[in-house]
N, C-alpha and C. Protein backbone atom coordinates (compact mmCIF):
# COMPACT_ATOMS: atom_id res chain seq x y z
N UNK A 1 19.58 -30.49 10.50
CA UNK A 1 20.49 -29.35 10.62
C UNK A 1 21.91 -29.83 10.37
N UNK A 2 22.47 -29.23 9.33
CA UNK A 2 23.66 -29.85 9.23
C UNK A 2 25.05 -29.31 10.51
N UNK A 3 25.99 -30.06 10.52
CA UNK A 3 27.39 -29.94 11.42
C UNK A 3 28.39 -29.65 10.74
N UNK A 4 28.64 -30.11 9.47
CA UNK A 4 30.02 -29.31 8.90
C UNK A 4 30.02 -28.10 8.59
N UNK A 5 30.78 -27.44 8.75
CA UNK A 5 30.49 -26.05 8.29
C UNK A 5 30.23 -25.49 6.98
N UNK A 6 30.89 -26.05 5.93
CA UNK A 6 30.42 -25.96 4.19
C UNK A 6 28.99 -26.67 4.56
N UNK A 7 28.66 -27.36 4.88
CA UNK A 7 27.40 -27.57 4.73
C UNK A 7 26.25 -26.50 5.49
N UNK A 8 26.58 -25.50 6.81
CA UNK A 8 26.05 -24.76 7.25
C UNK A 8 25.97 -23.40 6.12
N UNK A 9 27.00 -23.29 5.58
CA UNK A 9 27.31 -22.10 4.67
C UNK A 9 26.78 -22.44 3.57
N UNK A 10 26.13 -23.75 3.10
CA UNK A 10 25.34 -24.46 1.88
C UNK A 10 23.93 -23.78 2.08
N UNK A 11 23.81 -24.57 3.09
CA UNK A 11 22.32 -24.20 3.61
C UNK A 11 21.83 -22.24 3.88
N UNK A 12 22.62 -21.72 4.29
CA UNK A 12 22.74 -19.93 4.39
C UNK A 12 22.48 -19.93 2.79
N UNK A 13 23.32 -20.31 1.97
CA UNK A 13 23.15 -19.69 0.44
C UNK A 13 21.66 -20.08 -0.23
N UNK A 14 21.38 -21.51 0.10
CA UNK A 14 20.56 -22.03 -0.43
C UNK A 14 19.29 -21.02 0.22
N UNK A 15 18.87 -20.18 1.42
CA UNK A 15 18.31 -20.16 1.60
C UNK A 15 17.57 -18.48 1.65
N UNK A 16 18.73 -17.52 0.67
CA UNK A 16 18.82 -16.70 0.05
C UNK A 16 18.85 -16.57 -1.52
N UNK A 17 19.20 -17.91 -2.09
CA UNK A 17 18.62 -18.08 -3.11
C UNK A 17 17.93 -18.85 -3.31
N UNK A 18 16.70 -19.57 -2.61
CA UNK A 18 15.22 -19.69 -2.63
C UNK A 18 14.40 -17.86 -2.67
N UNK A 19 14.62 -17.24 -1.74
CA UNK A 19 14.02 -15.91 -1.72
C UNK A 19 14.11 -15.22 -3.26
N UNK A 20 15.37 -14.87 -3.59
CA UNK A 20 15.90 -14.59 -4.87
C UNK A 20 14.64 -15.22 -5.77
N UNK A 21 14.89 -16.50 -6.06
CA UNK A 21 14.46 -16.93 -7.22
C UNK A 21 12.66 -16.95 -6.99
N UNK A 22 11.76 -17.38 -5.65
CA UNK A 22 10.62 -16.88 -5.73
C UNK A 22 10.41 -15.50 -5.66
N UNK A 23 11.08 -14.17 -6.07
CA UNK A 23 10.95 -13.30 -6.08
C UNK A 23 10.65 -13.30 -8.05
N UNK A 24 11.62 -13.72 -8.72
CA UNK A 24 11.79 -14.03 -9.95
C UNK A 24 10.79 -14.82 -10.75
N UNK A 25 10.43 -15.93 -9.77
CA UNK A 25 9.00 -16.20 -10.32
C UNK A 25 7.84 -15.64 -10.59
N UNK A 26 7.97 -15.18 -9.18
CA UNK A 26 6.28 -14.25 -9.02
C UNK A 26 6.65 -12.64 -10.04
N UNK A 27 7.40 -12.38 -10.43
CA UNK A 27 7.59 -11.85 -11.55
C UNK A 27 7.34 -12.08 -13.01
N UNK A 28 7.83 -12.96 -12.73
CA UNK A 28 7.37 -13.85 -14.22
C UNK A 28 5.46 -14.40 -14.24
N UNK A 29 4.91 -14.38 -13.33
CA UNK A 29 3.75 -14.61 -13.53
C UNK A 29 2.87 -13.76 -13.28
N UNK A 30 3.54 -12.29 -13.10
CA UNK A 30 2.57 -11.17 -13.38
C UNK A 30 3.00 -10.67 -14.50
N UNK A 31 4.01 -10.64 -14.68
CA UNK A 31 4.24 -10.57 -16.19
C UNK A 31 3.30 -11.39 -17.51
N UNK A 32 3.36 -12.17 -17.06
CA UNK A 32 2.45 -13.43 -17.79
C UNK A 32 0.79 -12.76 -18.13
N UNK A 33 0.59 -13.01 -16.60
CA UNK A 33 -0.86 -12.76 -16.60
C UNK A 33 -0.96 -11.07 -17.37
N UNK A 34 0.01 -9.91 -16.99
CA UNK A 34 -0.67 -8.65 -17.59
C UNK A 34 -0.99 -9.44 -19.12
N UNK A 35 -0.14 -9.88 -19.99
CA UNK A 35 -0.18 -10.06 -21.22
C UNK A 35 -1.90 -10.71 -21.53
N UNK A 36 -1.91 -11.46 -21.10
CA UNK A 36 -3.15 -12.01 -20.77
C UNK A 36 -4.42 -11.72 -20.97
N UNK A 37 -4.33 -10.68 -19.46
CA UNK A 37 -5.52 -9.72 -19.15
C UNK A 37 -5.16 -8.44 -19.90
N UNK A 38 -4.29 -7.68 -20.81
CA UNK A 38 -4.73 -6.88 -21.78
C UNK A 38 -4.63 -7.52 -23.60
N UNK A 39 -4.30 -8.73 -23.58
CA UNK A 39 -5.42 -9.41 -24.55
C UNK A 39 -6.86 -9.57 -24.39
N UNK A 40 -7.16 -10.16 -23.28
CA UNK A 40 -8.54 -10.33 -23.02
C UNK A 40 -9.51 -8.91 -22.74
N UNK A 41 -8.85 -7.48 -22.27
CA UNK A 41 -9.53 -6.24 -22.56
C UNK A 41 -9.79 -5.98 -23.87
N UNK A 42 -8.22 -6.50 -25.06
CA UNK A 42 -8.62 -5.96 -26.44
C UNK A 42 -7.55 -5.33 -26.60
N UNK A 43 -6.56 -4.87 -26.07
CA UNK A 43 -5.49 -3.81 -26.38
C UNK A 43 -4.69 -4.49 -26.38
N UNK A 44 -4.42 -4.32 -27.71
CA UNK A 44 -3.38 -5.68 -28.82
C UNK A 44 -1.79 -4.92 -28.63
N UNK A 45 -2.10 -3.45 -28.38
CA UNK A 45 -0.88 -2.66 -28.70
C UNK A 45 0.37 -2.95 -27.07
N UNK A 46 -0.49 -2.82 -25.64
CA UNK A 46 -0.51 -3.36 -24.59
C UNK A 46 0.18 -4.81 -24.25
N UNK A 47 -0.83 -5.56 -25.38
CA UNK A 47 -0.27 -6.72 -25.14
C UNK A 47 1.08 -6.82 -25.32
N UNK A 48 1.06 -6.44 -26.89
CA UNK A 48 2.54 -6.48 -27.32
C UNK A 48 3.31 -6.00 -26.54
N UNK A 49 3.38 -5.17 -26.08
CA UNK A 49 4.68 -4.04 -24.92
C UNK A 49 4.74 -4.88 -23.83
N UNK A 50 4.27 -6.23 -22.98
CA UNK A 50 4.17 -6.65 -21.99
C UNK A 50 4.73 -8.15 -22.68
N UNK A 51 4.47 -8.41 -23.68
CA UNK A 51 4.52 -9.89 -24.21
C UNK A 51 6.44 -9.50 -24.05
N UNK A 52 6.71 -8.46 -24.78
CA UNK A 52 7.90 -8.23 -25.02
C UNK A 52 9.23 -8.14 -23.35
N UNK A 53 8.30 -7.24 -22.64
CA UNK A 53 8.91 -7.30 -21.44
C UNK A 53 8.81 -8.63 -20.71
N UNK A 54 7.67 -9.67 -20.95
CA UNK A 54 7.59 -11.18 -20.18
C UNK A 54 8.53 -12.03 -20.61
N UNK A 55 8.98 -12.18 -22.43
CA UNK A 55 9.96 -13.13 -22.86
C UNK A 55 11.31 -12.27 -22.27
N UNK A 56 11.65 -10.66 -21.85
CA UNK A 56 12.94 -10.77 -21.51
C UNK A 56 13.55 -11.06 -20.37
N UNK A 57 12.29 -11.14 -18.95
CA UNK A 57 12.44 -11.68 -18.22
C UNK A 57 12.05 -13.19 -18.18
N UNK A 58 11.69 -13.85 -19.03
CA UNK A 58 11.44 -15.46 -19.28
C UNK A 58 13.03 -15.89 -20.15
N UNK A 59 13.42 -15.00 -20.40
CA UNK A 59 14.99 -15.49 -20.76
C UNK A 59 15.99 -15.12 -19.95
N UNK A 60 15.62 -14.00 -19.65
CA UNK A 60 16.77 -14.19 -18.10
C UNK A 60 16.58 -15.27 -17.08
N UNK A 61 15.27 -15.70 -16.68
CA UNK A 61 15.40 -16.97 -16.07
C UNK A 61 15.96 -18.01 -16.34
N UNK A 62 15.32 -18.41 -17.61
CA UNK A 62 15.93 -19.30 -18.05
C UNK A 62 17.66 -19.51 -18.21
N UNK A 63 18.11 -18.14 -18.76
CA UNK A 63 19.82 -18.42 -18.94
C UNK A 63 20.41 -18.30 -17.06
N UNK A 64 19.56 -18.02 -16.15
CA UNK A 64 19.92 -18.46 -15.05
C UNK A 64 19.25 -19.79 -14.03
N UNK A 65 18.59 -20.19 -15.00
CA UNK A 65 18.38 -21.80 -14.93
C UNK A 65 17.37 -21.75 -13.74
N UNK A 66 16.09 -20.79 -13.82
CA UNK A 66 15.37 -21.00 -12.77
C UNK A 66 14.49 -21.55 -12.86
N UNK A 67 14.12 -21.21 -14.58
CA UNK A 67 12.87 -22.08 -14.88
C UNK A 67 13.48 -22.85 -15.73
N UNK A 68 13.22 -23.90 -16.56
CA UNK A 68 13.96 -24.78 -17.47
C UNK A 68 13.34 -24.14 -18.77
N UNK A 69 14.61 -24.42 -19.74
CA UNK A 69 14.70 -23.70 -20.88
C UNK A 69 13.26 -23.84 -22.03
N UNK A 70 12.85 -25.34 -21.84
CA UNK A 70 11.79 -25.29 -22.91
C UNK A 70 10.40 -24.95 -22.06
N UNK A 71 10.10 -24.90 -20.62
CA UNK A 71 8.95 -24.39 -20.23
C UNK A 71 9.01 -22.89 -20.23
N UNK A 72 10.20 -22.30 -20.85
CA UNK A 72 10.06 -20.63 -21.32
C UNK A 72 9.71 -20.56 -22.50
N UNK A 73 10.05 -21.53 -23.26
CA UNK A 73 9.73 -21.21 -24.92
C UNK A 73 7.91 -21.74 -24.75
N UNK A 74 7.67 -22.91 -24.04
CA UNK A 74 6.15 -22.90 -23.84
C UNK A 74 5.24 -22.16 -23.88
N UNK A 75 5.85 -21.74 -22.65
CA UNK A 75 5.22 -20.35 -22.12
C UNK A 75 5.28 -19.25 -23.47
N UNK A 76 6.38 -18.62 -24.20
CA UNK A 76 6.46 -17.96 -25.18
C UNK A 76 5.35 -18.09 -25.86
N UNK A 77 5.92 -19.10 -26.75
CA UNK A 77 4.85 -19.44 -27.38
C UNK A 77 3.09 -19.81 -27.25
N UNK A 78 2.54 -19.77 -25.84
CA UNK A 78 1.19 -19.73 -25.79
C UNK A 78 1.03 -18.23 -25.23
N UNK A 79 1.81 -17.21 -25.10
CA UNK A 79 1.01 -15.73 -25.08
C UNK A 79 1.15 -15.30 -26.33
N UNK A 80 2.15 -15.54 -27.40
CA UNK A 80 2.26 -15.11 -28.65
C UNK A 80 1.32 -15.81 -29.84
N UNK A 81 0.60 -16.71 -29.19
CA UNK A 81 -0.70 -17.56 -30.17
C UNK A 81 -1.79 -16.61 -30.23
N UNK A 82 -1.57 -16.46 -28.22
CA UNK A 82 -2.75 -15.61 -27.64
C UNK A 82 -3.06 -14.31 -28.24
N UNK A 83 -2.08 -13.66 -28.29
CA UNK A 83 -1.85 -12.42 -28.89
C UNK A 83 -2.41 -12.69 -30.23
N UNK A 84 -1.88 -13.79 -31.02
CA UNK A 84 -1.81 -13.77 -32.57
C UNK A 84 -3.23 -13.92 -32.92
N UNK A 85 -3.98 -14.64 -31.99
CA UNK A 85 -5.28 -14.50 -32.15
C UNK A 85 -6.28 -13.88 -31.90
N UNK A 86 -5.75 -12.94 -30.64
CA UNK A 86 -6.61 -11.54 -30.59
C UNK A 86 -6.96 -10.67 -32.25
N UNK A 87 -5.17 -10.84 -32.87
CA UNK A 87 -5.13 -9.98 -33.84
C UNK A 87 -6.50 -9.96 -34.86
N UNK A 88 -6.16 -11.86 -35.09
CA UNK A 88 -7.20 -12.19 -36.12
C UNK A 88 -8.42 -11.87 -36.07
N UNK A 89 -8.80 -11.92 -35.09
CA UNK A 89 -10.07 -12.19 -34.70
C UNK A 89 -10.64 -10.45 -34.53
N UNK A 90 -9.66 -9.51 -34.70
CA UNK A 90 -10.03 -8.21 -35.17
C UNK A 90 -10.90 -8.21 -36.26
């Protein structure tokens, strides 16, 4: 437990933005997964509308540094394979 007071007022912030940002996660990974699970139903059109809403919240994280910049483009890039191969495979 800290004694200085900037360090008490460290710890208060830090511990409102832990909440914040696992709120932001678990966003980002239902986001994720819908894309996912309406590839894997078949509804390519679905996917797309969700792929689109997951990278704009996978870039808002990122430009607020919650997740690191290239495990968003990762991520990007393996639902947009996913997707790309639903297509084909039409």
């Amino acid at each position: 437990m800290p004694n200085i007071k900037s360090a008490k007022k460290r710890l208060r912030q830090n511990e409102v933005k832990k909440v914040t940002n696992l709120a932001i996660k678990r966003t980002l990974r239902r986001n994720c997964r819908s894309v996912r699970e309406a590839v894997a139903a078949g509804n390519i059109e679905l996917a797309e509308t969700n792929f689109r809403l997951a990278c704009k919240h996978l870039d808002r994280a990122a430009s607020k540094k919650i997740i690191h910049k290239n495990t968003v483009s990762r991520l990007k890039s393996r639902l947009s394979a996913c997707i790309k191969a639903a297509k084909n495979a039409d």
